[in-house]
PDB file of N, CA and C in Angstrom:
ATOM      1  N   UNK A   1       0.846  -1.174   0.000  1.00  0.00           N
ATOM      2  CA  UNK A   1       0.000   0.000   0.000  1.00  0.00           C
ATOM      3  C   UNK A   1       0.894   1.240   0.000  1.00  0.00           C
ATOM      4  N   UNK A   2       0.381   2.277  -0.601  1.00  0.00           N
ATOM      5  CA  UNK A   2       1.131   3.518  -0.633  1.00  0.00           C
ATOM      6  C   UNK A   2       0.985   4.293   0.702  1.00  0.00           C
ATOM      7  N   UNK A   3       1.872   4.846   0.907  1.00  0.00           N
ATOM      8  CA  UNK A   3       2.312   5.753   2.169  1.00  0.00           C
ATOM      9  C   UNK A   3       1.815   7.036   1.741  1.00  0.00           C
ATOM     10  N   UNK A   4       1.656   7.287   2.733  1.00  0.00           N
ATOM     11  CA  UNK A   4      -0.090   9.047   2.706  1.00  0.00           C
ATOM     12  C   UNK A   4       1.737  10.140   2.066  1.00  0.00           C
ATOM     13  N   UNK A   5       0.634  10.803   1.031  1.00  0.00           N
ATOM     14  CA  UNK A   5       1.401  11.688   1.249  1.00  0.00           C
ATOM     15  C   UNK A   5       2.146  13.126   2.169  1.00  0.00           C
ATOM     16  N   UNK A   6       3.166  13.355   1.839  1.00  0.00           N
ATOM     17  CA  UNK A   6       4.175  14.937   3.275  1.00  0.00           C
ATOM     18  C   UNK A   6       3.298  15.794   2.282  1.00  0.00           C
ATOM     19  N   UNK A   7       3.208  16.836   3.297  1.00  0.00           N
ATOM     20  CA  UNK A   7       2.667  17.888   3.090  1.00  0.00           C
ATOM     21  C   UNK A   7       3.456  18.757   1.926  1.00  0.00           C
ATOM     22  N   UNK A   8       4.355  18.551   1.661  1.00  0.00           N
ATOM     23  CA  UNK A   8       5.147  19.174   0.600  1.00  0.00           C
ATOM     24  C   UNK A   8       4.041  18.360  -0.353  1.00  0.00           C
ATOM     25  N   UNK A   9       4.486  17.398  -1.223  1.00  0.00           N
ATOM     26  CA  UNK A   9       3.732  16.856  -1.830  1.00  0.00           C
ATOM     27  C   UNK A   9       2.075  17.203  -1.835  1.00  0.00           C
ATOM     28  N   UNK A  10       1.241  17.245  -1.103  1.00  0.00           N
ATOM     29  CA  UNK A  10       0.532  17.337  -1.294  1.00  0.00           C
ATOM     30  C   UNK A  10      -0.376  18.795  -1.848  1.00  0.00           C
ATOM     31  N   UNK A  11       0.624  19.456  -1.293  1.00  0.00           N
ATOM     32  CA  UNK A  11       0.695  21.174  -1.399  1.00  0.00           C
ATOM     33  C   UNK A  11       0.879  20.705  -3.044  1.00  0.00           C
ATOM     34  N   UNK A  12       1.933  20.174  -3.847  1.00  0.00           N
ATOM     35  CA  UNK A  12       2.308  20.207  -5.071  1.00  0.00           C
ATOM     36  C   UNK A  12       0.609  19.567  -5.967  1.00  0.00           C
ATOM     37  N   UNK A  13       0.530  18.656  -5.434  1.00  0.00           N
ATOM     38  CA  UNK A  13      -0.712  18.086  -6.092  1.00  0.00           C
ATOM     39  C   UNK A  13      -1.675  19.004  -6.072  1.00  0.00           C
ATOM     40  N   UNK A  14      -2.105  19.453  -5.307  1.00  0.00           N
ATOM     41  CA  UNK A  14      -3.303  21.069  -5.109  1.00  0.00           C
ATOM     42  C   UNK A  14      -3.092  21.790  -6.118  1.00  0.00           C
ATOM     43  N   UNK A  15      -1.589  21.868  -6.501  1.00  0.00           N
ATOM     44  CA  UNK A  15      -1.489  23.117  -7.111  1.00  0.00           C
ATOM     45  C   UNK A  15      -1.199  22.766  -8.746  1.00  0.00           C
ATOM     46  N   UNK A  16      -1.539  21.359  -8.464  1.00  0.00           N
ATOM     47  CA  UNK A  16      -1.549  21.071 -10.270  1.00  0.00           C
ATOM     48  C   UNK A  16      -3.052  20.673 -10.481  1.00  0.00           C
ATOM     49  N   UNK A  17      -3.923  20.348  -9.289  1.00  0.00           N
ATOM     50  CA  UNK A  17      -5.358  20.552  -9.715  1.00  0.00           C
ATOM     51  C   UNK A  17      -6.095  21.234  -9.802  1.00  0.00           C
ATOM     52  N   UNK A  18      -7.037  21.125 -11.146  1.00  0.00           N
ATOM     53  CA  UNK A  18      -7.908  22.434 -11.876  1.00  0.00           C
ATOM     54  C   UNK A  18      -8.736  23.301 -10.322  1.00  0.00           C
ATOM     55  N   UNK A  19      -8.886  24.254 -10.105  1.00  0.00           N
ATOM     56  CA  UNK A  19      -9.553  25.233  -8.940  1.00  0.00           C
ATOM     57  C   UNK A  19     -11.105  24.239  -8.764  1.00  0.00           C
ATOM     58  N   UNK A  20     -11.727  23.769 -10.137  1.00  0.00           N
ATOM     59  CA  UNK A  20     -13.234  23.136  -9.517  1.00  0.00           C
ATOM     60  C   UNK A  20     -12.597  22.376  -9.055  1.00  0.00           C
ATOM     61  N   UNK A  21     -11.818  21.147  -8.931  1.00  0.00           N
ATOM     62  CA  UNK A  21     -11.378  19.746  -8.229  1.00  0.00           C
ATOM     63  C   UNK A  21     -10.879  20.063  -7.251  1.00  0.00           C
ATOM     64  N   UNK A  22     -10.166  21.422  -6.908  1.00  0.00           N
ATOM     65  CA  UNK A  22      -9.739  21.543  -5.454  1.00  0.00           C
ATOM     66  C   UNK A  22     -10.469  20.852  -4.356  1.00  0.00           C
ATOM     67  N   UNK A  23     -11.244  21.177  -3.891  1.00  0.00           N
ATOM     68  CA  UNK A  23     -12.094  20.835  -2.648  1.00  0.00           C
ATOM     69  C   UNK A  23     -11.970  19.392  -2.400  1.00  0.00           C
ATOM     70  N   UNK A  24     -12.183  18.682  -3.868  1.00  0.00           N
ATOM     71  CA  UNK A  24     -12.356  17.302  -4.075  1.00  0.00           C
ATOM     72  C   UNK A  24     -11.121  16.998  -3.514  1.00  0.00           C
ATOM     73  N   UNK A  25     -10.047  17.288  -4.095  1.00  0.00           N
ATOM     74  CA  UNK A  25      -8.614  17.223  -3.789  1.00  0.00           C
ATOM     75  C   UNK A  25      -8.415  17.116  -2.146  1.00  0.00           C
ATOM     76  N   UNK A  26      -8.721  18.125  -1.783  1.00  0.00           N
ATOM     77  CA  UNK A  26      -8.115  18.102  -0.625  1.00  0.00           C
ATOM     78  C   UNK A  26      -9.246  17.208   0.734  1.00  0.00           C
ATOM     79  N   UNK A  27     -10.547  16.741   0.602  1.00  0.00           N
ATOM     80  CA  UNK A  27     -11.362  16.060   1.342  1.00  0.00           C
ATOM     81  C   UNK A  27     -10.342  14.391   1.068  1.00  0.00           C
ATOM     82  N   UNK A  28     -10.413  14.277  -0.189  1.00  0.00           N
ATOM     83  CA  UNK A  28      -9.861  12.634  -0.728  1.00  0.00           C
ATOM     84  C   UNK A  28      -8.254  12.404   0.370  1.00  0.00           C
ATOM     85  N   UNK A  29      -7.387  14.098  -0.012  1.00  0.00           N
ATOM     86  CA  UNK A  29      -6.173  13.667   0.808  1.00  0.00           C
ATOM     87  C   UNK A  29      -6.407  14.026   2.787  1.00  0.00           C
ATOM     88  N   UNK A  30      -7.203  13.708   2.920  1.00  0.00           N
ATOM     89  CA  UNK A  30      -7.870  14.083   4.070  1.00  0.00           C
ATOM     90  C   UNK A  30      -8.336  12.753   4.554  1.00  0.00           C
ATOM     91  N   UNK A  31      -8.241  11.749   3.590  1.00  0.00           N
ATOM     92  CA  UNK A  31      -9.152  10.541   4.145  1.00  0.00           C
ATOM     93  C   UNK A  31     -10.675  11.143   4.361  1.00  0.00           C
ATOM     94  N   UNK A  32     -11.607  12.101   3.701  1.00  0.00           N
ATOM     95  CA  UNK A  32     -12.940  12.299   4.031  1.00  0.00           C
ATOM     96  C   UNK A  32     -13.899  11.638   3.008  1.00  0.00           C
ATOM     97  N   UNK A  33     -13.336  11.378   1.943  1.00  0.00           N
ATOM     98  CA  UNK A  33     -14.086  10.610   0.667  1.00  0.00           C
ATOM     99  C   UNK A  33     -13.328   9.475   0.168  1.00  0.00           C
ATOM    100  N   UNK A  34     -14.226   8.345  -0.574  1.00  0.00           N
ATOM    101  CA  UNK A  34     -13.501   7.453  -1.006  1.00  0.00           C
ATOM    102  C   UNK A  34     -12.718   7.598  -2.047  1.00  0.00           C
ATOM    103  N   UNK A  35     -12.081   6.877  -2.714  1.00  0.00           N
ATOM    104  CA  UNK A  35     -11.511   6.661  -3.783  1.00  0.00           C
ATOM    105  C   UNK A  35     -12.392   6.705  -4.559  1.00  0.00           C
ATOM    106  N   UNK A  36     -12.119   6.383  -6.175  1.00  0.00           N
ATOM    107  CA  UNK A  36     -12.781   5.238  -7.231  1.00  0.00           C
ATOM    108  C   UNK A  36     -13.234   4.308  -7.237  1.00  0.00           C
ATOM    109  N   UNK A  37     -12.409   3.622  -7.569  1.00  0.00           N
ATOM    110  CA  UNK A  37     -12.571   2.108  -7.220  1.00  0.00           C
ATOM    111  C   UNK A  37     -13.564   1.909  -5.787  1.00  0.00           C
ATOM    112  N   UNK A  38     -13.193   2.484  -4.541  1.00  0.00           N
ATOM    113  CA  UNK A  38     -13.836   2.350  -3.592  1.00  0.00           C
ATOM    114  C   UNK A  38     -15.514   2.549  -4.414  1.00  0.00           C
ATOM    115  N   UNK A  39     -15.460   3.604  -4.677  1.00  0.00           N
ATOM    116  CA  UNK A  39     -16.985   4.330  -5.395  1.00  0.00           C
ATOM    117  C   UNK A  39     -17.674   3.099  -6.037  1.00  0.00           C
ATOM    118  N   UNK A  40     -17.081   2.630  -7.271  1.00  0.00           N
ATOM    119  CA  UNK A  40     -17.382   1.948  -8.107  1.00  0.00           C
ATOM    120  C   UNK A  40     -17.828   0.367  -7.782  1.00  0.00           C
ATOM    121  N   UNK A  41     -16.804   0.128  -7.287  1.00  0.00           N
ATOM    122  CA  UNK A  41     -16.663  -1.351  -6.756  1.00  0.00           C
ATOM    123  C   UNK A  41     -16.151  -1.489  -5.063  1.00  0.00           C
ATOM    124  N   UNK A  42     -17.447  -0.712  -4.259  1.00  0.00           N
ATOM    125  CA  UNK A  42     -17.193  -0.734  -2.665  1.00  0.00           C
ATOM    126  C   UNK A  42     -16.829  -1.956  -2.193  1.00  0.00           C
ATOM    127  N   UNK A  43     -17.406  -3.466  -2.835  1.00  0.00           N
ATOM    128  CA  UNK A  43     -16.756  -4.742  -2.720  1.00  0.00           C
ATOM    129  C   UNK A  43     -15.390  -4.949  -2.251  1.00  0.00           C
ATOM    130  N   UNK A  44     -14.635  -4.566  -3.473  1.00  0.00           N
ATOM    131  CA  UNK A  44     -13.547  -5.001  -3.878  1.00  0.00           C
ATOM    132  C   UNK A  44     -12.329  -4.915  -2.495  1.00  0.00           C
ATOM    133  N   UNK A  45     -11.727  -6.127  -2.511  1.00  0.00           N
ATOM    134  CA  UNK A  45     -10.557  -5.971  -1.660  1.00  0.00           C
ATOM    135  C   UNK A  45      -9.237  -5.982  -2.615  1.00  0.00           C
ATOM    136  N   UNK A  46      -8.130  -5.494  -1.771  1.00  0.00           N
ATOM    137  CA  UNK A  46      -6.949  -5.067  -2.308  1.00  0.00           C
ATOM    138  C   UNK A  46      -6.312  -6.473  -1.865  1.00  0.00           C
ATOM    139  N   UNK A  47      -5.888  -7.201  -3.131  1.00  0.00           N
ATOM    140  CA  UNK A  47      -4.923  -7.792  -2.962  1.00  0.00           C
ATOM    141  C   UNK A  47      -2.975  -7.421  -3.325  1.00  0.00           C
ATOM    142  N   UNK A  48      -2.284  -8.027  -2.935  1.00  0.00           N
ATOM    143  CA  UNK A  48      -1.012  -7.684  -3.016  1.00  0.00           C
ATOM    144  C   UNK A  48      -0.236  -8.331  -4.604  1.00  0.00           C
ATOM    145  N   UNK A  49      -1.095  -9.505  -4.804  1.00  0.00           N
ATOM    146  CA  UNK A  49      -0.836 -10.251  -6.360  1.00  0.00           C
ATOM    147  C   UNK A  49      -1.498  -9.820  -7.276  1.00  0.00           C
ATOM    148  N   UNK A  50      -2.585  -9.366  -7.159  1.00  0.00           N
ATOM    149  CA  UNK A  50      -3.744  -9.393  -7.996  1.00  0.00           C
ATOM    150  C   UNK A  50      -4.076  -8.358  -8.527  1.00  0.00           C
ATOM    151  N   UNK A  51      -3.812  -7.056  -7.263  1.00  0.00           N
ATOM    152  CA  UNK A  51      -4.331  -5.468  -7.161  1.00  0.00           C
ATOM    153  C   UNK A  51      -5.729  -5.463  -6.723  1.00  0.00           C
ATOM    154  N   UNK A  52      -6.559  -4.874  -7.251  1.00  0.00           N
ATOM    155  CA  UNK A  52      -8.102  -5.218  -6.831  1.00  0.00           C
ATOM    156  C   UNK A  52      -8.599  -6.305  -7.241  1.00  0.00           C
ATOM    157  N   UNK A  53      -9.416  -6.847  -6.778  1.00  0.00           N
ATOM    158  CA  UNK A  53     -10.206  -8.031  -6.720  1.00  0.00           C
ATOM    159  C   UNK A  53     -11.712  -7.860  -6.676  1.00  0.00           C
ATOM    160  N   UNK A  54     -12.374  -7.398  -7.728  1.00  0.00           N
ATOM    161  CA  UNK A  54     -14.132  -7.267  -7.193  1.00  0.00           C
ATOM    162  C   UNK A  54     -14.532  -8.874  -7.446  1.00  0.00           C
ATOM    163  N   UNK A  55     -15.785  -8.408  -6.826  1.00  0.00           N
ATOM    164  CA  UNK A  55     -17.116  -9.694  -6.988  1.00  0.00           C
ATOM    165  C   UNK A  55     -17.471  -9.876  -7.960  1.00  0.00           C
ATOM    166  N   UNK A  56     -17.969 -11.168  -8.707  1.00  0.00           N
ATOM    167  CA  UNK A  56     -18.452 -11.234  -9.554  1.00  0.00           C
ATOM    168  C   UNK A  56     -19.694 -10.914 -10.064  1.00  0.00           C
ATOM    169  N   UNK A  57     -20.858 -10.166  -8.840  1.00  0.00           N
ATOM    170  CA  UNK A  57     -21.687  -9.441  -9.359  1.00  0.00           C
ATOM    171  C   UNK A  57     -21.550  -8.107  -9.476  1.00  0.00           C
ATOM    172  N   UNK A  58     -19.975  -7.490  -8.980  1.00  0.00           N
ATOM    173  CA  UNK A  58     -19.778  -6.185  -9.475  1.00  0.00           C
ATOM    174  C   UNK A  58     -19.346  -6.236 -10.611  1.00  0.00           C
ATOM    175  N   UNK A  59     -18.774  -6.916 -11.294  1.00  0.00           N
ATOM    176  CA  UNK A  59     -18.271  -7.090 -12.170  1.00  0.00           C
ATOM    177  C   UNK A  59     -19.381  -7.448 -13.394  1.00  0.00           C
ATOM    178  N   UNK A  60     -20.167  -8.152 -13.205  1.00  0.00           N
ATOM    179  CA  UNK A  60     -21.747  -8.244 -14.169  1.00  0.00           C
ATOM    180  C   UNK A  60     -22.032  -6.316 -14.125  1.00  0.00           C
ATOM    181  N   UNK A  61     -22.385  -6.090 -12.824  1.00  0.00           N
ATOM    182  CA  UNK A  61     -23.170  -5.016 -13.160  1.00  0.00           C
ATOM    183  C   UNK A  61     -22.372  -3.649 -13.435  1.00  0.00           C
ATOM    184  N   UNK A  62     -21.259  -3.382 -13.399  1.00  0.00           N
ATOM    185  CA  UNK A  62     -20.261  -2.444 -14.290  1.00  0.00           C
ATOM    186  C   UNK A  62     -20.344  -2.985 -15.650  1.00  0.00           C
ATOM    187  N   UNK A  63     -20.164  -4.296 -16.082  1.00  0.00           N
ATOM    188  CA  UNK A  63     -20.588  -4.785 -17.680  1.00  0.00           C
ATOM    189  C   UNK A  63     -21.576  -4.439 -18.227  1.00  0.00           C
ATOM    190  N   UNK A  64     -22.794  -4.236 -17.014  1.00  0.00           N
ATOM    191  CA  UNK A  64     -24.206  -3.691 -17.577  1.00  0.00           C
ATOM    192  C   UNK A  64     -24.212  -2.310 -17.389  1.00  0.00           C
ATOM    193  N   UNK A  65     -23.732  -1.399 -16.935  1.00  0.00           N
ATOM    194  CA  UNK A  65     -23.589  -0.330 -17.142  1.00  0.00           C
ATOM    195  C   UNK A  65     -22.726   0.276 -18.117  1.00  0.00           C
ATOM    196  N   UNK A  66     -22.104  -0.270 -18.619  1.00  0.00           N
ATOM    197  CA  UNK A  66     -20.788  -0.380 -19.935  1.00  0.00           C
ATOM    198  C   UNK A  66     -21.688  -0.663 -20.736  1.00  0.00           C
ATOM    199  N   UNK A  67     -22.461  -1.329 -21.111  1.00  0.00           N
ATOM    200  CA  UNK A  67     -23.109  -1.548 -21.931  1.00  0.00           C
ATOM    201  C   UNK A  67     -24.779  -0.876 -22.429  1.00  0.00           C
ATOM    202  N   UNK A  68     -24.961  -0.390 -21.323  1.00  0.00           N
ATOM    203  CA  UNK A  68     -26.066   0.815 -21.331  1.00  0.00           C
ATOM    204  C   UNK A  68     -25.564   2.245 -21.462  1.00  0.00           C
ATOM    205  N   UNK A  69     -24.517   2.299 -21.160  1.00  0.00           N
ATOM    206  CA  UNK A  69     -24.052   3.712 -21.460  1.00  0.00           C
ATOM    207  C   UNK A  69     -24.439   4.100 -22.394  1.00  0.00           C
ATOM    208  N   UNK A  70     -24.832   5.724 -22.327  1.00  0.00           N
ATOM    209  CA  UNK A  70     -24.979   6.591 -23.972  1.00  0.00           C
ATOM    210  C   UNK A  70     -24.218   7.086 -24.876  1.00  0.00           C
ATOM    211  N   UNK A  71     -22.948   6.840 -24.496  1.00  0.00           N
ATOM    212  CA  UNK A  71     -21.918   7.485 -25.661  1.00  0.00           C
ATOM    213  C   UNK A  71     -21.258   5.921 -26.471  1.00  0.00           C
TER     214      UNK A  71
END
C-alpha cells in the first residue's frame, strides 16, 4: 500500500489541480471521501498479487452499465 502523502507533496498536487477539483482534492487527501474504485466497486478488496479483486456481481453489473451507457 502507498504511504499518505508529506505535506510538501501534497501542497504540489493542489497546485496542479484544476480550482473546480480543489475541494475534491483536498477532502480525498484528508481521508474524508472514497476513492474510485472504492466508489465503483465498494466490494472489492486489495490484494497484493492481484491489485483489486471485485465480486463477480460487481463485475456483471459495471458490464451492464458499460453496456447501457450513452456514448
Amino acid at each position: 500500500m502507498k504511504r499518505p502523502l508529506n505535506p510538501e507533496s501534497k501542497k504540489d498536487l493542489l497546485q496542479r489541480t484544476a480550482p473546480s477539483r480543489q475541494k475534491q482534492a483536498k477532502e480525498y487527501l484528508n481521508g474524508q471521501v472514497p476513492g474510485v474504485m472504492q466508489h465503483y466497486a465498494p466490494d472489492a478488496v486489495a490484494d497484493p498479487d492481484k491489485g483489486w479483486v471485485e465480486s463477480d456481481e460487481t463485475v456483471h453489473r459495471l458490464a451492464r452499465w458499460r453496456e447501457e451507457a450513452p456514448y
